[in-house]
Protein backbone atom coordinates (compact mmCIF):
# COMPACT_ATOMS: atom_id res chain seq x y z
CA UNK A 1 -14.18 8.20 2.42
CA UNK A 2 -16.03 5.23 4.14
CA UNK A 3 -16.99 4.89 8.05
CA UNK A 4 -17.72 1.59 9.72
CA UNK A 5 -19.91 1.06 12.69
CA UNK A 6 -19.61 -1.07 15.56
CA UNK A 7 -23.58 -2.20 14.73
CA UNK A 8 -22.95 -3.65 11.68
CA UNK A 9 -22.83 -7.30 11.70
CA UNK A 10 -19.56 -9.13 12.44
CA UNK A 11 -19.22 -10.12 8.85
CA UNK A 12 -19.83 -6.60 7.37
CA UNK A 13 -16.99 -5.17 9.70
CA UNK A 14 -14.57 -8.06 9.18
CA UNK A 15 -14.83 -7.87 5.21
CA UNK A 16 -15.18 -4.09 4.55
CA UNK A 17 -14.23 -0.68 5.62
CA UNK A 18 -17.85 0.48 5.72
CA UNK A 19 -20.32 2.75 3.76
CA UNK A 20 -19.42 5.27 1.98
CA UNK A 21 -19.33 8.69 4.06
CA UNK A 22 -22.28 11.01 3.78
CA UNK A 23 -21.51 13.38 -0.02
CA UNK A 24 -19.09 11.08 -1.11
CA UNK A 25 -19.25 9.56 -4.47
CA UNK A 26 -17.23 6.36 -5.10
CA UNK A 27 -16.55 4.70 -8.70
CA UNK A 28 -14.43 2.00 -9.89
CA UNK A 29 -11.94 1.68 -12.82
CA UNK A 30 -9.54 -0.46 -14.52
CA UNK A 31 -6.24 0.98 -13.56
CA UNK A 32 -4.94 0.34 -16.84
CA UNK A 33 -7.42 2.06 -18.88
CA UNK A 34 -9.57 3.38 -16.37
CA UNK A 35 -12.66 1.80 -17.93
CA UNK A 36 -15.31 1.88 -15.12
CA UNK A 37 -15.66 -1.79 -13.91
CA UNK A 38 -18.77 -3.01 -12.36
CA UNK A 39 -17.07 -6.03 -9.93
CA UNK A 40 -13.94 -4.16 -8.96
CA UNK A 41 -11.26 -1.75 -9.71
CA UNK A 42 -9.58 1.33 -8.68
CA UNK A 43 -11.24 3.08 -6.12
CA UNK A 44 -12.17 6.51 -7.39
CA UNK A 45 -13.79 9.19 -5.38
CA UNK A 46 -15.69 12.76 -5.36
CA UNK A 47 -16.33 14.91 -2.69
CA UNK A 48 -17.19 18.85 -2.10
CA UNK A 49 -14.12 18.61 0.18
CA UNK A 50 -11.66 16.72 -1.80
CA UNK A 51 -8.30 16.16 -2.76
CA UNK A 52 -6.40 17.35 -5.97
CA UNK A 53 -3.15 14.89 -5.38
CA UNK A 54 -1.10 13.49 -2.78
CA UNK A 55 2.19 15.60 -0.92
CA UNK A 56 5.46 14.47 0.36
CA UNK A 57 6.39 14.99 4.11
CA UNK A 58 7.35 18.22 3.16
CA UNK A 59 4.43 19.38 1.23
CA UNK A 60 5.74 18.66 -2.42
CA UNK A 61 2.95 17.42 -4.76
CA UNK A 62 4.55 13.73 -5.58
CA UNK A 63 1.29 12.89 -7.95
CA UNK A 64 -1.66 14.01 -9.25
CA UNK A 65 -4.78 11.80 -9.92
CA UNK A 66 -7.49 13.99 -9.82
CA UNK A 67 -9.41 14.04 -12.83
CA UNK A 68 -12.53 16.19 -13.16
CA UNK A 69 -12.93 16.59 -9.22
CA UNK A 70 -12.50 13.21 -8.66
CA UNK A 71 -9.32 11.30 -6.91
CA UNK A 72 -7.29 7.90 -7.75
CA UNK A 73 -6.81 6.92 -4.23
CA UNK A 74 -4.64 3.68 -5.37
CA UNK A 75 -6.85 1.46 -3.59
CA UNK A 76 -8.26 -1.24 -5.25
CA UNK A 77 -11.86 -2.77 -4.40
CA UNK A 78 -15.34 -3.44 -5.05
CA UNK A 79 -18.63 -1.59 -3.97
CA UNK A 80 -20.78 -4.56 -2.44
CA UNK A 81 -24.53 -4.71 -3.84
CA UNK A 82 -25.23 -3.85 0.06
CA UNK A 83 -23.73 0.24 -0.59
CA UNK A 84 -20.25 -1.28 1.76
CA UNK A 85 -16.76 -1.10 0.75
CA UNK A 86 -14.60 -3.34 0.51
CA UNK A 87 -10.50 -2.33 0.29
CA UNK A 88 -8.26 -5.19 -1.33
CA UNK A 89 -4.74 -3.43 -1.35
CA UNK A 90 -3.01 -0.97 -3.36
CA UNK A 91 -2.01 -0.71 -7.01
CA UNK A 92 0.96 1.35 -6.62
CA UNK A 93 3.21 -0.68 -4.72
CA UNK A 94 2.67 1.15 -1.19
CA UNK A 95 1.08 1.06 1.82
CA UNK A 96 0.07 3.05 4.75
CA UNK A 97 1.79 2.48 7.96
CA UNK A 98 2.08 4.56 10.76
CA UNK A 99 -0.49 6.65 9.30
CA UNK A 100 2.15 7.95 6.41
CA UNK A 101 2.55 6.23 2.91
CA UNK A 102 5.05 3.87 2.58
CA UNK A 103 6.61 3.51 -1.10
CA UNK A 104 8.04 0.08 -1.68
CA UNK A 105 10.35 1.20 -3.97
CA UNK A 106 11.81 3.50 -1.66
CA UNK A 107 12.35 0.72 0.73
CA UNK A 108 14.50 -1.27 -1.99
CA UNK A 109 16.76 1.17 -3.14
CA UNK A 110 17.71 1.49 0.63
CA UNK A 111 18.12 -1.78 1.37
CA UNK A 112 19.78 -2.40 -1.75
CA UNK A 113 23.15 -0.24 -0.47
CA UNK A 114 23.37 -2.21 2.18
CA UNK A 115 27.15 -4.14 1.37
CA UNK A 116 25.96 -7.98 0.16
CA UNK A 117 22.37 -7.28 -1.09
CA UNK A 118 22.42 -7.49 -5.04
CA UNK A 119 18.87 -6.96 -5.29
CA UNK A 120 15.46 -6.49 -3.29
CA UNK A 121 12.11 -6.80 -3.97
CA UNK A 122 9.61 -5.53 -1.01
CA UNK A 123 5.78 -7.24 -0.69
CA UNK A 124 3.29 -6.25 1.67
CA UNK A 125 2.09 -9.46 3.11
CA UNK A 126 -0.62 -9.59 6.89
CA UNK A 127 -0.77 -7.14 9.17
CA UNK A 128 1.94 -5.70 11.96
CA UNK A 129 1.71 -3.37 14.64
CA UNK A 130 2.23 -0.42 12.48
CA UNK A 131 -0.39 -1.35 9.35
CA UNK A 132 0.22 -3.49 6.72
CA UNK A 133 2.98 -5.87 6.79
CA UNK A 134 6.13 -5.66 4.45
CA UNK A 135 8.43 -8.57 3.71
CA UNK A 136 12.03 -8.16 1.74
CA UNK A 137 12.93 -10.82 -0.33
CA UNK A 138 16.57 -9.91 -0.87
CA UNK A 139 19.51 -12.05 -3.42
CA UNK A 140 23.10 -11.54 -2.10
CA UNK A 141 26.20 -10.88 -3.76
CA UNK A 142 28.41 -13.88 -4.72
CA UNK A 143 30.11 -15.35 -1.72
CA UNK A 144 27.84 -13.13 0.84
CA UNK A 145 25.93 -15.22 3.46
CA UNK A 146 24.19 -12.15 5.74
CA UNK A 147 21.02 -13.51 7.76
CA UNK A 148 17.81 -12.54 7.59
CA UNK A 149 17.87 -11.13 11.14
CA UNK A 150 21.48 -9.00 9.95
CA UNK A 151 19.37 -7.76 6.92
CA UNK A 152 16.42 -6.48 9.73
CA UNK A 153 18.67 -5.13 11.74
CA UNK A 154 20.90 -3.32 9.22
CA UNK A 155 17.43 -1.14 7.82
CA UNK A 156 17.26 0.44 11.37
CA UNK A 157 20.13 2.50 10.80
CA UNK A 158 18.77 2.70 7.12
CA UNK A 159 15.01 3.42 6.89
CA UNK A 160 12.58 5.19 8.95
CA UNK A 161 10.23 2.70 11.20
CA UNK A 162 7.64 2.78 9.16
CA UNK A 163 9.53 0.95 6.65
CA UNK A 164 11.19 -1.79 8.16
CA UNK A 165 10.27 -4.79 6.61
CA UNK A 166 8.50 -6.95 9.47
CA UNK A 167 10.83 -10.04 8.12
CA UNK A 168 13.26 -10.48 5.31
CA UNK A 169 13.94 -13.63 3.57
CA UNK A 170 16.98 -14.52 1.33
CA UNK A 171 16.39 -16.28 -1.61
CA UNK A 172 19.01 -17.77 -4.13
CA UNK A 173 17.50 -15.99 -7.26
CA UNK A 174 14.18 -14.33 -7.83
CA UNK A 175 11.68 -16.25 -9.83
CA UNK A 176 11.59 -14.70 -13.72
């Protein structure tokens, strides 16, 4: 929906993901409500060629946020005074990695049959090698004491490679 160019000034390219592409519309809302917002939101868009929902790797419609021609993308950001973009995350609790959409909770309930994880809650936190970087902060089961680096290496045999958590801490209890 937005291009960059290698001419735009260092700042431009290191804070946004460029103007937006030539018959696309953009608009913000408040995810909540979606009441257009003027400083930030929900990245909306409209285009002659658009979208009607997002598939699963198999072609199953798994949502659909097109209203009226135009598509939630579950980005969240803010449409600079300047006509630039700028993407702060999601607000659905995925990311793209590996080109492919990466559902956090999916992730979880994985890691959470792994013998000695009570519970799991994933983050996306930097960058890695394959997009956005994902962190699982994981509580044990009574008496359990399995390292971070056994947690890693148990979601190979557990989760595609898209969504293996770059690092995995374990805490005691989870904040409430």
């Amino acid at each position: 929906i937005a291009s960059g160019s290698p001419t735009d000034d260092k700042e431009v390219r290191s804070q946004t993901v460029g103007l937006p592409m030539s018959g696309v519309k953009l608009r913000l809302k408040n995810p909540s409500s979606e009441v257009e917002m003027q400083e930030g939101g929900e990245i909306w868009c409209q285009h002659s060629s658009g979208f009607e929902g997002y598939v699963n790797a198999v072609g199953q419609s798994i949502t659909s946020t097109a209203y009226d021609h135009w598509l939630a993308i579950k980005d969240l950001g803010k449409l600079r005074s300047d006509g630039y973009l700028e993407v702060w995350g999601r607000s659905d609790r995925s990311v793209n990695r590996d080109g492919l959409l990466v559902l956090f909770a999916d992730i979880e309930k994985e890691i959470e049959k792994i013998v000695g994880i009570d519970t799991v809650v994933v983050e996306s936190y930097g960058e890695s090698q394959r997009g956005k970087g994902l962190i699982a902060f994981c509580v044990l089961t009574k008496g359990n004491n399995l390292s971070e680096k056994e947690i890693r290496a148990l979601c190979f045999d557990k989760l595609p490679k898209r969504a293996i958590p770059d690092r995995a801490y374990v805490l005691k209890k989870f904040p409430l």
